[in-house]
Protein backbone atom coordinates (compact mmCIF):
# COMPACT_ATOMS: atom_id res chain seq x y z
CA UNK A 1 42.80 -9.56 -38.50
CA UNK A 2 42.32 -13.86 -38.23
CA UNK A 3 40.83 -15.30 -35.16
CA UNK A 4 42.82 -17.90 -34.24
CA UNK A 5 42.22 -21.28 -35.02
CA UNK A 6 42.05 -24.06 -32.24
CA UNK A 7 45.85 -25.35 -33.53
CA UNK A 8 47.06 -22.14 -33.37
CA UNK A 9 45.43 -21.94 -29.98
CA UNK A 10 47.05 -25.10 -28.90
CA UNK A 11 50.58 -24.07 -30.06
CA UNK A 12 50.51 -20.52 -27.78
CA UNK A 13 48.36 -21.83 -24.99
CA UNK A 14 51.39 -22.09 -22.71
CA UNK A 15 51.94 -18.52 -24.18
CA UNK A 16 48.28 -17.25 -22.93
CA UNK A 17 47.29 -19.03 -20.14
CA UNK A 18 49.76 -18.49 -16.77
CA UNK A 19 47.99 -21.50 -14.99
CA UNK A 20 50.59 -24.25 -15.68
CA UNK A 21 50.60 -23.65 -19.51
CA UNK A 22 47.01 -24.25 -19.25
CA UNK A 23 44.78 -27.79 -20.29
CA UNK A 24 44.52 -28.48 -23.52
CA UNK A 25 41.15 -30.62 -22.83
CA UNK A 26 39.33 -27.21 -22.06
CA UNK A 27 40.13 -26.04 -26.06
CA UNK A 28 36.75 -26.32 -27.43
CA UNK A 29 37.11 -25.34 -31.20
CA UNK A 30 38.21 -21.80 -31.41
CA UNK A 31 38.01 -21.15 -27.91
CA UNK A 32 39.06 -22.04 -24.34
CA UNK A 33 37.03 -22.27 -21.69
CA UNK A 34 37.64 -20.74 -18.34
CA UNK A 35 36.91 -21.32 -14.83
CA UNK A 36 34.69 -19.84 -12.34
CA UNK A 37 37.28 -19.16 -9.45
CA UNK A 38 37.65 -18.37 -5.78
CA UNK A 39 35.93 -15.44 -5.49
CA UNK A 40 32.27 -13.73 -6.29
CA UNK A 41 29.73 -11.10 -5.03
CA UNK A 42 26.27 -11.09 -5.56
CA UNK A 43 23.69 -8.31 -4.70
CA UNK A 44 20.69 -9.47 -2.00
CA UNK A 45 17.12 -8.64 -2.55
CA UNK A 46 17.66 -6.42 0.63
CA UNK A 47 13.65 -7.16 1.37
CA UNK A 48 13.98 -10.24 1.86
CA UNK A 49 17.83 -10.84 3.48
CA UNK A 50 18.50 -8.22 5.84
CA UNK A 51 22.35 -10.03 5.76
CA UNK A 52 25.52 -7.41 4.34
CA UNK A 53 26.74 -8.04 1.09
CA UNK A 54 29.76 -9.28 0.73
CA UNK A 55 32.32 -10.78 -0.76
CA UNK A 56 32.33 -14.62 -0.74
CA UNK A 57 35.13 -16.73 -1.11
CA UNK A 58 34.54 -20.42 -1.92
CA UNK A 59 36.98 -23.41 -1.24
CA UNK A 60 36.44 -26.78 -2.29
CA UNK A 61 33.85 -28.12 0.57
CA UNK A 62 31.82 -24.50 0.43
CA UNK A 63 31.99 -24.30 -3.49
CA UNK A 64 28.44 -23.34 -4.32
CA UNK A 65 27.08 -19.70 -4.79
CA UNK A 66 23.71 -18.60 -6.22
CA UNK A 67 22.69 -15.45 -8.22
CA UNK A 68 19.07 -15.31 -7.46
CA UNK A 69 16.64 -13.45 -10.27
CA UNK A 70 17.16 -9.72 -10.66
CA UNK A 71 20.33 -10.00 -9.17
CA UNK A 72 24.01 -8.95 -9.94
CA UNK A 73 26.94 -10.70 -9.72
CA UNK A 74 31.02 -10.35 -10.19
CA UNK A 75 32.79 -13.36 -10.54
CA UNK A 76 36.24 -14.31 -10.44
CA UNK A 77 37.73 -16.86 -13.22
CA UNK A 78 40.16 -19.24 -12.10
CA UNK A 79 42.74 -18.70 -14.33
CA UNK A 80 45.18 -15.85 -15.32
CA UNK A 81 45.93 -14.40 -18.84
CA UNK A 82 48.05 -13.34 -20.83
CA UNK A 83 47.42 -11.14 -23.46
CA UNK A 84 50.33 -10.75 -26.56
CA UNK A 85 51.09 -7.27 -27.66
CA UNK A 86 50.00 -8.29 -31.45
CA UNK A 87 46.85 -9.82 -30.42
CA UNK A 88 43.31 -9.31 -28.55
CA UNK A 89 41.01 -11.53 -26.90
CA UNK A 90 37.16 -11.77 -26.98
CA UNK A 91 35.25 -12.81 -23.86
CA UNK A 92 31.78 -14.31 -23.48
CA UNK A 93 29.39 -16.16 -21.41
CA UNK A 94 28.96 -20.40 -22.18
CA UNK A 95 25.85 -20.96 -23.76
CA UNK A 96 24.10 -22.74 -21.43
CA UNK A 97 24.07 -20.46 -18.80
CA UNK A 98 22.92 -17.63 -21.48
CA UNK A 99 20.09 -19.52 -22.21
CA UNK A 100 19.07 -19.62 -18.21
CA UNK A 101 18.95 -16.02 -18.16
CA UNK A 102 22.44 -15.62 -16.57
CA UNK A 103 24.09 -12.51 -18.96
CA UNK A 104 27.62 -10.93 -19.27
CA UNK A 105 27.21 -6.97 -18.93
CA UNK A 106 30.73 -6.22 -18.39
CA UNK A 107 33.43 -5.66 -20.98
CA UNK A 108 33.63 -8.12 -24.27
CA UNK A 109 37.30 -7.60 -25.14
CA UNK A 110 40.48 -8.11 -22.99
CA UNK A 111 43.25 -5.43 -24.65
CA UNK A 112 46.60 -6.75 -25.49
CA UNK A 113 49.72 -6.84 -23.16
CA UNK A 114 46.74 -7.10 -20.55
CA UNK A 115 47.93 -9.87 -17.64
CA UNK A 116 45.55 -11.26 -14.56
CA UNK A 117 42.52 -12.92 -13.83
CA UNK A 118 39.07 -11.58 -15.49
CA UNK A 119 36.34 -10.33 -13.61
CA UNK A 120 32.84 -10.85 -15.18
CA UNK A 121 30.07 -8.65 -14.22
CA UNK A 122 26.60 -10.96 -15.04
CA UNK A 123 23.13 -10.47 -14.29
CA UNK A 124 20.21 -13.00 -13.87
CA UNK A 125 17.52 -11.88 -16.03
CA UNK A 126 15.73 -15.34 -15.71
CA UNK A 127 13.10 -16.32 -13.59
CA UNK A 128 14.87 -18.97 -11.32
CA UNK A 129 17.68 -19.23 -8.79
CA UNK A 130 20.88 -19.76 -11.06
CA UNK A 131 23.31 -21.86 -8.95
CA UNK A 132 27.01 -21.63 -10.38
CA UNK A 133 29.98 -23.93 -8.62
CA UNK A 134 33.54 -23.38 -8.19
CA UNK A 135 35.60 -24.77 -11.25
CA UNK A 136 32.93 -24.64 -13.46
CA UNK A 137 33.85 -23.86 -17.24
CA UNK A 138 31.42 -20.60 -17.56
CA UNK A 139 33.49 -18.65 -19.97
CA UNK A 140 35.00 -18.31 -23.37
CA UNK A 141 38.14 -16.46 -24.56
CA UNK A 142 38.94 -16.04 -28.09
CA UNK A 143 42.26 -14.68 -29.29
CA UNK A 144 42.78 -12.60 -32.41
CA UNK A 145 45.85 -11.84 -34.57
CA UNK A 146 46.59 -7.53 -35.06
CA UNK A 147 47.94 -6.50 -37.99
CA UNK A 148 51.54 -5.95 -36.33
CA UNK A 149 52.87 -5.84 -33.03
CA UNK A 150 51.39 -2.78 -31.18
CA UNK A 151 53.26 -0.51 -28.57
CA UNK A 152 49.74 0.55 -27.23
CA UNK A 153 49.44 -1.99 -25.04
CA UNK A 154 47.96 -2.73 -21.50
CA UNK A 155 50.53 -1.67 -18.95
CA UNK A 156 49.45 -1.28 -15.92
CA UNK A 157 48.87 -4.73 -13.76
CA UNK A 158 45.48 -6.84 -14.22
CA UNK A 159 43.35 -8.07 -11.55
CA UNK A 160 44.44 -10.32 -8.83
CA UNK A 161 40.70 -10.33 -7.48
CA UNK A 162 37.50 -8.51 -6.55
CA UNK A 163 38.10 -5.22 -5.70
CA UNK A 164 36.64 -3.44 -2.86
CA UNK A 165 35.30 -0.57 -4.58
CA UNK A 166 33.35 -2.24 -7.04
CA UNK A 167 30.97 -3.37 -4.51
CA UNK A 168 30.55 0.30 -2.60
CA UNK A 169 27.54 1.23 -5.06
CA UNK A 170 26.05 -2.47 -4.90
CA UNK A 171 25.30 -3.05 -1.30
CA UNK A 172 22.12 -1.01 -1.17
CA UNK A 173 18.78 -2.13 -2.60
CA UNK A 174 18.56 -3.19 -6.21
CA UNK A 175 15.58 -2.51 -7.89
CA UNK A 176 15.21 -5.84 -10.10
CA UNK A 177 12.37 -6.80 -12.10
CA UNK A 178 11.22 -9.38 -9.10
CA UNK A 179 11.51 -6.57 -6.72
CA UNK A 180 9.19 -4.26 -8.47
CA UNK A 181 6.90 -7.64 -9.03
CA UNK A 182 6.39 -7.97 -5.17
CA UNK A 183 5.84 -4.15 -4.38
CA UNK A 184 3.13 -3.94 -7.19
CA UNK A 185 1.94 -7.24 -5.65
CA UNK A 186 1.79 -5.79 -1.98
CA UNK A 187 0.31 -2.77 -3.40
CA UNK A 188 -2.15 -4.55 -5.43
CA UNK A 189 -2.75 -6.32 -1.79
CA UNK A 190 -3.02 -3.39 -0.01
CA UNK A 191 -5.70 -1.80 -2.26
CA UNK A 192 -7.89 -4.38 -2.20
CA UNK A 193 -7.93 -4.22 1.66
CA UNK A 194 -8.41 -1.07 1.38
CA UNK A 195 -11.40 -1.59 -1.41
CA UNK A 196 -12.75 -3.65 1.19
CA UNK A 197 -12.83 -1.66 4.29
CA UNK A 198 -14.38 1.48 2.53
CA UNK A 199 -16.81 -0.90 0.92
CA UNK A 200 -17.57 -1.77 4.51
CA UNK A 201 -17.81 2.08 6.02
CA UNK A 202 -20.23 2.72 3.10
CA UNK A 203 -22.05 -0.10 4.66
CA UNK A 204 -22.42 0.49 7.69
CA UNK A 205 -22.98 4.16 6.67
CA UNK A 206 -26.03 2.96 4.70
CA UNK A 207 -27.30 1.22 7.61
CA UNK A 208 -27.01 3.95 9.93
CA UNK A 209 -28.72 6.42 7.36
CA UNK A 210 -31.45 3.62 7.02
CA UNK A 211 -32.44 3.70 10.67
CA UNK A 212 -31.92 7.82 11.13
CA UNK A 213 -34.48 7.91 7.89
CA UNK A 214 -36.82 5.36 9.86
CA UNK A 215 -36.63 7.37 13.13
CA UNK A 216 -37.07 10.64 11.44
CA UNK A 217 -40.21 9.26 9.52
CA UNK A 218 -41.80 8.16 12.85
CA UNK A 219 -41.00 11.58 14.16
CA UNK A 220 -42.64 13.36 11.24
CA UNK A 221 -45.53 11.32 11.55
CA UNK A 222 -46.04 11.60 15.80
CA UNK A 223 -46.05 15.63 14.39
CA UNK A 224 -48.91 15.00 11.54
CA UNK A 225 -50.83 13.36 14.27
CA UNK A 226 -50.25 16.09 16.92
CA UNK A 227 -50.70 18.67 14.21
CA UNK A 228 -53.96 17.14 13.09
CA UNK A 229 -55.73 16.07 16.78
CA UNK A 230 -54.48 19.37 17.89
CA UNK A 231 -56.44 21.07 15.02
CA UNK A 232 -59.89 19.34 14.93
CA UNK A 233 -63.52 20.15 15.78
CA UNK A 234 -63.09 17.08 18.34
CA UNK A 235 -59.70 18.46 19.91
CA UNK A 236 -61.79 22.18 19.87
CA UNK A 237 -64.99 21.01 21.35
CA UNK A 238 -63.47 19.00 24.01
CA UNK A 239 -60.80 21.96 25.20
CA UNK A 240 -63.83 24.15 25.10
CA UNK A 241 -65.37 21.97 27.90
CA UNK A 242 -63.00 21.79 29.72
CA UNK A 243 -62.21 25.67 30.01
CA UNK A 244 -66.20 26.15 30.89
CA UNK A 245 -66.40 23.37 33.99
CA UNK A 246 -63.26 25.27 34.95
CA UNK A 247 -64.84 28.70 34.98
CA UNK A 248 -68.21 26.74 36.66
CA UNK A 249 -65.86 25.51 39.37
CA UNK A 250 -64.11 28.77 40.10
CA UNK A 251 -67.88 30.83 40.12
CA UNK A 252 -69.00 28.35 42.77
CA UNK A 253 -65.88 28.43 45.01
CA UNK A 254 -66.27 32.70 44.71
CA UNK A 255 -69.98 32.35 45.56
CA UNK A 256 -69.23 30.27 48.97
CA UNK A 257 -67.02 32.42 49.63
CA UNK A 258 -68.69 35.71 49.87
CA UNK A 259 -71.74 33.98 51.52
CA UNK A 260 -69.75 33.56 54.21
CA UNK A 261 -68.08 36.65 54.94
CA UNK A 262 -71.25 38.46 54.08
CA UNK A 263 -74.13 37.31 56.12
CA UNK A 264 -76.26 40.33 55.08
CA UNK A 265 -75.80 39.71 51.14
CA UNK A 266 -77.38 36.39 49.74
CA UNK A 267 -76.03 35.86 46.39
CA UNK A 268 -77.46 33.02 44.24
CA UNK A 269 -75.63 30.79 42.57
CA UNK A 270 -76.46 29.07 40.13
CA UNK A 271 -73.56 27.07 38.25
CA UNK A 272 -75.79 27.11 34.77
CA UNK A 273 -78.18 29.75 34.97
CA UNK A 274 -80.81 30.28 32.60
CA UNK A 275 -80.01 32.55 29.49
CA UNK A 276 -83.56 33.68 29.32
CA UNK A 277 -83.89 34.80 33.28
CA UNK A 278 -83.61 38.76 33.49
CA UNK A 279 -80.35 40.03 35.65
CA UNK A 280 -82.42 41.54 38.74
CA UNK A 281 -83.75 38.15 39.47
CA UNK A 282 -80.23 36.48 38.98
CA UNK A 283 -79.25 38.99 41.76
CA UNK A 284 -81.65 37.32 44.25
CA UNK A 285 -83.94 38.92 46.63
CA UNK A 286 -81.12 40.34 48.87
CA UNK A 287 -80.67 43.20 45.67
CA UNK A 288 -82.54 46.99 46.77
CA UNK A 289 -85.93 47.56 44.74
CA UNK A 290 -87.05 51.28 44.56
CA UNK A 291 -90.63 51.90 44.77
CA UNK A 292 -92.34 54.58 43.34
CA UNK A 293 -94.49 56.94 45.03
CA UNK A 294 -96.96 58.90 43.11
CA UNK A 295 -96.59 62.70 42.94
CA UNK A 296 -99.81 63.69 45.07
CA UNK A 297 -103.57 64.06 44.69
């Protein structure tokens, strides 16, 4: 197997490329370069463009599409090829674009008797918007000799552009690098707030606890002081007063009383009679005295 050489690739370009015979100005060395075409589809960070995807046809005054980072992308080259049955081709991204992060993760080799356009599948793994134009050289093909003329060859017809189907499965979120980035971000967001306000219960918590502590301590110490007034020889001595000028009071209101009613009984009163004074003379002279008469001579 020889790659073939940039005469070679001169001499059969009319043989490869279907577009007019192709340029020879896009030869570069071994290769030749192809074009970004009419047609692409790119996948949409879905939270951040709430638009379809879809499939985007550019013309010469709207010629401008951008793969942003994370994002997939088919893309359509401009010209058709032609594949001989005793060769294969090689396919690749243009440098430049591989060093801005924008890679080829579709198929590498084109099989012989293949015939159509080529359809790259790329991804943006850099960190920046990657803005690609219509007619831009982005790709390389390479051709290779077999060692004989093959009958395995591609027979059934190559593509004419982007097929529906192969954008079914990429419509729906894709979960990128940049994608995960925010949502960690958000989350990171979200438990700080989150951090925050329980920091904030706890402190209001603390305060509240502070002031039940303060309320309880007063409470405990109104009971000492009850507790301890309630349970000295002050607090005794001065209840015990109190109970005796009642008892005084309710002696002297009985005593009125029955003076009243009972003309013929005179009851003294005395509100604080003497301890030492015998009971008959506390009963007054109103009480019966027996005298006793002696026996006989």
């Amino acid at each position: 197997m020889a790659f073939w050489s940039g005469e070679t690739l001169k001499n059969r370009l009319a043989e490869v490329i279907e577009n007019n015979g192709g340029d020879e100005a896009r030869i570069e060395c071994a290769s030749y370069q192809l074009r970004l075409g009419g047609q692409v589809f790119v996948t949409r960070d879905r939270s951040l463009d709430d638009e379809q995807n879809r499939i985007q046809h550019l013309t010469n005054e709207n010629n401008l599409v951008t793969v942003p980072p994370g994002q997939f992308a088919f893309l359509l080259t401009e010209e058709s090829v032609s594949v001989p049955a005793d060769a294969f081709a090689l396919i690749s991204m243009r440098s430049g674009r591989k060093f801005q992060g924008l890679i080829n993760v579709s198929g590498f080799h084109v099989d012989p008797g293949y015939k159509g356009q080529l359809v790259f599948g790329v991804y943006n793994a850099g960190p920046q918007n990657i803005v690609l134009s219509k007619g831009e050289e982005l790709f390389l093909i390479v051709f290779a000799d077999l060692d004989r003329k093959s009958d395995q060859i591609k027979k059934v017809p190559g593509y004419a552009g982007i097929r529906g189907k192969w954008v079914e499965g990429m419509t729906e979120q894709v979960f990128s690098p940049m994608f995960l980035k925010r949502q960690m971000e958000r989350l990171t967001e979200e438990h700080r707030d989150m951090g925050m306000a329980i920091a904030s219960m706890k402190g209001r918590d603390a305060f509240h606890m502070g002031l039940s502590g303060i309320a309880l301590t007063f409470v405990a110490i109104a009971v000492a002081a009850g507790v301890a007034v309630t349970t000295s020889d002050w607090a005794k001595a001065s209840a015990g007063m109190w109970i005796t000028e009642a008892q005084n009071a309710y002696r002297d209101a009985a005593c009125k009383d029955t003076a009243d009613s009972v003309a013929q009984t005179t009851v003294v009163c005395n509100s604080n009679p003497p301890a030492n004074v015998p009971i008959a003379a506390r009963q007054g002279s109103g009480a019966s005295t027996k005298t006793k008469v002696p026996a006989g001579n």
